[in-house]
C-alpha atoms as a PDB file:
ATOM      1  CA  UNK A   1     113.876  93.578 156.956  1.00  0.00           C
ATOM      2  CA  UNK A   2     111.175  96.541 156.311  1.00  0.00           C
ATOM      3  CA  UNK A   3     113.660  97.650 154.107  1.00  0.00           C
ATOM      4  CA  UNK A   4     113.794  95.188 152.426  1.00  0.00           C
ATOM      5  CA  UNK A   5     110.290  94.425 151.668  1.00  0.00           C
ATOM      6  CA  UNK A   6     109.860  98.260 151.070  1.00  0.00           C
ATOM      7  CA  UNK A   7     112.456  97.962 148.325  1.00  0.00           C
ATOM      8  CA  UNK A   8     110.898  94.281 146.451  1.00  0.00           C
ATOM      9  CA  UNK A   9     108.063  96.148 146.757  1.00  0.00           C
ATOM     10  CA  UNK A  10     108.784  99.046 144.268  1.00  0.00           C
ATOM     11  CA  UNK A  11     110.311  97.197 142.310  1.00  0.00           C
ATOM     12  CA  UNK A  12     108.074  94.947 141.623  1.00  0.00           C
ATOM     13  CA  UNK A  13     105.353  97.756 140.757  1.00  0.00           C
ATOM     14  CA  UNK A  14     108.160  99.429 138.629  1.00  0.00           C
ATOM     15  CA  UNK A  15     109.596  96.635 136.622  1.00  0.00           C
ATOM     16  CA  UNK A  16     107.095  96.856 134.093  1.00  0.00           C
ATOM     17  CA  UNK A  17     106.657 100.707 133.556  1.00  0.00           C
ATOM     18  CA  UNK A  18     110.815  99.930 132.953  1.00  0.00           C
ATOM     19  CA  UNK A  19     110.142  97.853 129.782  1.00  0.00           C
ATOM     20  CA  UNK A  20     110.735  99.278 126.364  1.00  0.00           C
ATOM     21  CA  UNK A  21     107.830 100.731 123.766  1.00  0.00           C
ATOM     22  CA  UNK A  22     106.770  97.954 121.368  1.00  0.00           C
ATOM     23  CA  UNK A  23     107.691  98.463 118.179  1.00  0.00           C
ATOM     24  CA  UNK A  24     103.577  99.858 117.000  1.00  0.00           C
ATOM     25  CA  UNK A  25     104.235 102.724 119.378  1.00  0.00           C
ATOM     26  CA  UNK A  26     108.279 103.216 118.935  1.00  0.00           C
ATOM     27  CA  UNK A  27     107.388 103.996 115.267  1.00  0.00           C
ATOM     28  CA  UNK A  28     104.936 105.856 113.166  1.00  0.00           C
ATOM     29  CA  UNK A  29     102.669 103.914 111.135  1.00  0.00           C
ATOM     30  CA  UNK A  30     103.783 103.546 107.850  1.00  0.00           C
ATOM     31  CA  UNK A  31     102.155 103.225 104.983  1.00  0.00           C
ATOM     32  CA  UNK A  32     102.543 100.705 102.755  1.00  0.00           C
ATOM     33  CA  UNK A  33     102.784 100.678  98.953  1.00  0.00           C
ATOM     34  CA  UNK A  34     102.783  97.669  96.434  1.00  0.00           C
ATOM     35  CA  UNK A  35     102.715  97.204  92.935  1.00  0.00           C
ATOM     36  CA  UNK A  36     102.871  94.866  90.278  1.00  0.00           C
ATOM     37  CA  UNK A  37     100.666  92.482  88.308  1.00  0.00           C
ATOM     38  CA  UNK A  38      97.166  90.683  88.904  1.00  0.00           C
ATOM     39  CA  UNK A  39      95.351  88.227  87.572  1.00  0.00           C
ATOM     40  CA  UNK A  40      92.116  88.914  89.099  1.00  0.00           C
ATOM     41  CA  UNK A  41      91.813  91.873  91.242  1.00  0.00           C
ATOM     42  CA  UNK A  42      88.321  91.431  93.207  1.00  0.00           C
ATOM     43  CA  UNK A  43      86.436  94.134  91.309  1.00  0.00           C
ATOM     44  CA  UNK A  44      83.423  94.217  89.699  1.00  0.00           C
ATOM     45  CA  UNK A  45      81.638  97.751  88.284  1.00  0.00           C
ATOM     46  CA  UNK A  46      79.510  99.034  86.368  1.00  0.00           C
ATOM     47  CA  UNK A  47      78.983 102.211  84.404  1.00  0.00           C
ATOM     48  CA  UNK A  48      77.854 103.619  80.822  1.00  0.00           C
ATOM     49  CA  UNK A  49      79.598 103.956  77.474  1.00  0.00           C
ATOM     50  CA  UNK A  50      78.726 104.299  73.959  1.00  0.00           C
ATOM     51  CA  UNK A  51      74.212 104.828  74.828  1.00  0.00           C
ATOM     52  CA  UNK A  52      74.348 101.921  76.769  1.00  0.00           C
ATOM     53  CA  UNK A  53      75.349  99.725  79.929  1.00  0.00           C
ATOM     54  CA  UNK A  54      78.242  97.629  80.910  1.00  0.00           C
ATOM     55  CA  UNK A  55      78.833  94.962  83.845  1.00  0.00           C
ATOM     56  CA  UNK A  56      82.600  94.152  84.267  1.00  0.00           C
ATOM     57  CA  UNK A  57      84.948  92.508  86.558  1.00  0.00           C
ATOM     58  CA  UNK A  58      88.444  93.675  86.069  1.00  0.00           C
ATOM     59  CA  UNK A  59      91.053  91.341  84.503  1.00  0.00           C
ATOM     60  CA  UNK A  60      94.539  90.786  83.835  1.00  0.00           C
ATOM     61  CA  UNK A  61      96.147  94.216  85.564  1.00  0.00           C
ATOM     62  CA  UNK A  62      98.963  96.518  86.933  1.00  0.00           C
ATOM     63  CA  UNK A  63      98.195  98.200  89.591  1.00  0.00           C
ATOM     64  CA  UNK A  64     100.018 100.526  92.068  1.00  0.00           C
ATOM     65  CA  UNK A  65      98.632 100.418  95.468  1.00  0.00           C
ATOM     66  CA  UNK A  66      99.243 102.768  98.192  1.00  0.00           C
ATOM     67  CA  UNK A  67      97.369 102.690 102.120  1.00  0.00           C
ATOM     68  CA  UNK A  68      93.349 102.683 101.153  1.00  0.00           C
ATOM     69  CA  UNK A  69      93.737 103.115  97.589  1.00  0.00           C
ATOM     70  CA  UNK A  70      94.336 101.412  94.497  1.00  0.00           C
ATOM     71  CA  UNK A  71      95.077 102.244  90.914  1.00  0.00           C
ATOM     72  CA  UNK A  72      94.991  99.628  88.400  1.00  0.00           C
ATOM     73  CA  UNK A  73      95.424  99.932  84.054  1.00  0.00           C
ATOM     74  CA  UNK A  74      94.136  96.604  82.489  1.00  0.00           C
ATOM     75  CA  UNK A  75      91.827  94.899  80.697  1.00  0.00           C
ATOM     76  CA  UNK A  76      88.072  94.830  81.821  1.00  0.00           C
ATOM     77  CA  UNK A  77      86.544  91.641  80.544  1.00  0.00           C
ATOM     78  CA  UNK A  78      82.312  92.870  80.200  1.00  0.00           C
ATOM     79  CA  UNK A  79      79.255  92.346  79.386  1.00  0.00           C
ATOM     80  CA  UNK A  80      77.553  94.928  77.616  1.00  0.00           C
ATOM     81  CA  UNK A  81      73.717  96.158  77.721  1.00  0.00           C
ATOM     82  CA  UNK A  82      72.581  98.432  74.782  1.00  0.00           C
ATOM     83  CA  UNK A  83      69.599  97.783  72.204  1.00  0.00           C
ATOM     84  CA  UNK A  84      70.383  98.466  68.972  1.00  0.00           C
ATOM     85  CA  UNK A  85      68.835 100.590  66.485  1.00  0.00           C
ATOM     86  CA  UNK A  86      67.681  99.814  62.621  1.00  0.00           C
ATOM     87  CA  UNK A  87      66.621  96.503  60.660  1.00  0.00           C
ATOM     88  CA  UNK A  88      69.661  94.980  62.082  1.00  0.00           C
ATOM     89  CA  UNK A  89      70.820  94.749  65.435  1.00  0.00           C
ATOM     90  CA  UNK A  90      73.131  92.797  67.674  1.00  0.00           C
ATOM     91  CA  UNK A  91      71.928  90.731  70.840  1.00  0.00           C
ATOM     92  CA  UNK A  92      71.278  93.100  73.783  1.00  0.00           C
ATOM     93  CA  UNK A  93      73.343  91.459  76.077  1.00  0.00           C
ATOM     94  CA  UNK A  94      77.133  90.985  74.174  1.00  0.00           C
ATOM     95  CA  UNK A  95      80.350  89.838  75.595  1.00  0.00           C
ATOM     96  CA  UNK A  96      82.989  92.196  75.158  1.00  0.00           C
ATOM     97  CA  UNK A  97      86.528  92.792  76.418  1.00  0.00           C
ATOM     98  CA  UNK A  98      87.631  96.263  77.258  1.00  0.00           C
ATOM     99  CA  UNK A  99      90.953  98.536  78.808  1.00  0.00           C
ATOM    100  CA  UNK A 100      91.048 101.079  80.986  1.00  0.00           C
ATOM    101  CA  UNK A 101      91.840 103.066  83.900  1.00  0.00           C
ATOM    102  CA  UNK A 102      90.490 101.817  87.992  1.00  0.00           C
ATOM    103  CA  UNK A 103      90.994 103.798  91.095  1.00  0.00           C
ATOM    104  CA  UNK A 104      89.741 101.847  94.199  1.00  0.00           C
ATOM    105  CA  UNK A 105      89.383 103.879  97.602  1.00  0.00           C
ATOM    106  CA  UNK A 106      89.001 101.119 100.448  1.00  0.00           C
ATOM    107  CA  UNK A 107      85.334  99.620  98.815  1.00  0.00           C
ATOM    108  CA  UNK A 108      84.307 102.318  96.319  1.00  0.00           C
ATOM    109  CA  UNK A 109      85.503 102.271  92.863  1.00  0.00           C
ATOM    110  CA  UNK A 110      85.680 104.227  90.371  1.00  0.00           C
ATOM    111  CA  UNK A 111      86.357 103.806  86.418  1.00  0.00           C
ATOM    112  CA  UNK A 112      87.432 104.893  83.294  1.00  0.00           C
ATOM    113  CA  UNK A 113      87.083 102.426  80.653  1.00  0.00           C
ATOM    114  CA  UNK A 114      87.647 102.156  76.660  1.00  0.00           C
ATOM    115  CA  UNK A 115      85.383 100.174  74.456  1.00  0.00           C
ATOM    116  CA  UNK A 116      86.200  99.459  70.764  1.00  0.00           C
ATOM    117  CA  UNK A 117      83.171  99.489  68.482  1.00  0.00           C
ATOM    118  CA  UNK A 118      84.539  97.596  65.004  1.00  0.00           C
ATOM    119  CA  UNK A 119      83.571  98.900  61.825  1.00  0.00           C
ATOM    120  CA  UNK A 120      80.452  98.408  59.981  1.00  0.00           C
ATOM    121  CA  UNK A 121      79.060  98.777  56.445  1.00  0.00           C
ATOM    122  CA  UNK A 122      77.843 102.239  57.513  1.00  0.00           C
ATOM    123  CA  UNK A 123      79.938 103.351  60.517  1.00  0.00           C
ATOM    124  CA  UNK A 124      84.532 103.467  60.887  1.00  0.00           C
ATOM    125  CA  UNK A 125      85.838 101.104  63.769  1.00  0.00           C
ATOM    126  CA  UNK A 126      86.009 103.257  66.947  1.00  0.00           C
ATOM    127  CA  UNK A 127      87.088 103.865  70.604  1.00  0.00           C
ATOM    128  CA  UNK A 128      84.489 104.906  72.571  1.00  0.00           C
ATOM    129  CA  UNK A 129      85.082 106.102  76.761  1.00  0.00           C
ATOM    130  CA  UNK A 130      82.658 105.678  79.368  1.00  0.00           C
ATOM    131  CA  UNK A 131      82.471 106.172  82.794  1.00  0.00           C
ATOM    132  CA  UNK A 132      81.252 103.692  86.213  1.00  0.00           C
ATOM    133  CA  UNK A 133      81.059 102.746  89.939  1.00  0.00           C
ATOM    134  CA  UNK A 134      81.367  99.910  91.346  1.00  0.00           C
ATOM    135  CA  UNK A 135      82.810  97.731  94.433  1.00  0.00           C
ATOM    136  CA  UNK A 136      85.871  96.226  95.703  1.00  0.00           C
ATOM    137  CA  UNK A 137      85.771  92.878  97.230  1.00  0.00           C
ATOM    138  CA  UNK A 138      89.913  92.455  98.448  1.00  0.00           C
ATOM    139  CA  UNK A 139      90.194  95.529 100.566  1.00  0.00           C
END
């Protein structure tokens, strides 16, 4: 009878040390990567270009994303912040719709974006870069 008992005994306490690795352990972590298109991405920034300011929240969009980060090409619908110079000016604050480059890294963001300036009566229609920082709400 000691026997047994003895013997229910270990295997009780063994039984579960027998069961298999769950499947987070049995594997490494992998990483995921997704792309495709986007609507609204959940990122708003804000930089310089063209001797003034710009406040934008990223629009229609590819992106590629891969663990943490997040690339995205699309257009940056923006308000932009510059005072003009001369007898006459535009508004300070003008809408404006822009395309460029986004890398996200978890919440920080950083950007690349292109701004078209049309063409006046004393100045050619052009692209003009800029640079800005900003913050991503989705990761």
């Amino acid at each position: 009878m000691k026997k047994h008992f003895v013997l229910l005994l270990v295997l009780l306490f063994h039984i579960p040390m027998l069961q298999a690795q769950d499947e987070s352990m049995a594997e490494p972590a992998k990483k995921s990567v997704k792309s495709g298109f986007e609507a609204f991405n959940g990122i708003i920034a804000t930089g310089y270009v063209d001797q003034g300011a710009y406040l934008n929240f990223t629009g229609p969009c590819f992106f590629y994303k891969f663990g943490y980060s997040k690339l995205v090409l699309g257009m940056l619908p923006s308000l932009r912040f510059k005072e003009d110079q001369g007898d006459t000016r535009n508004a300070f604050v003008t809408p404006t719709l822009g395309f460029g480059l986004t890398y996200a890294y978890k919440h920080l963001v950083f950007q690349l974006p292109l701004y078209y300036n049309p063409k006046t009566s004393t100045q050619n229609g052009q692209w003009n870069p800029g640079i800005g920082l900003g913050f991503r709400f989705d990761w």
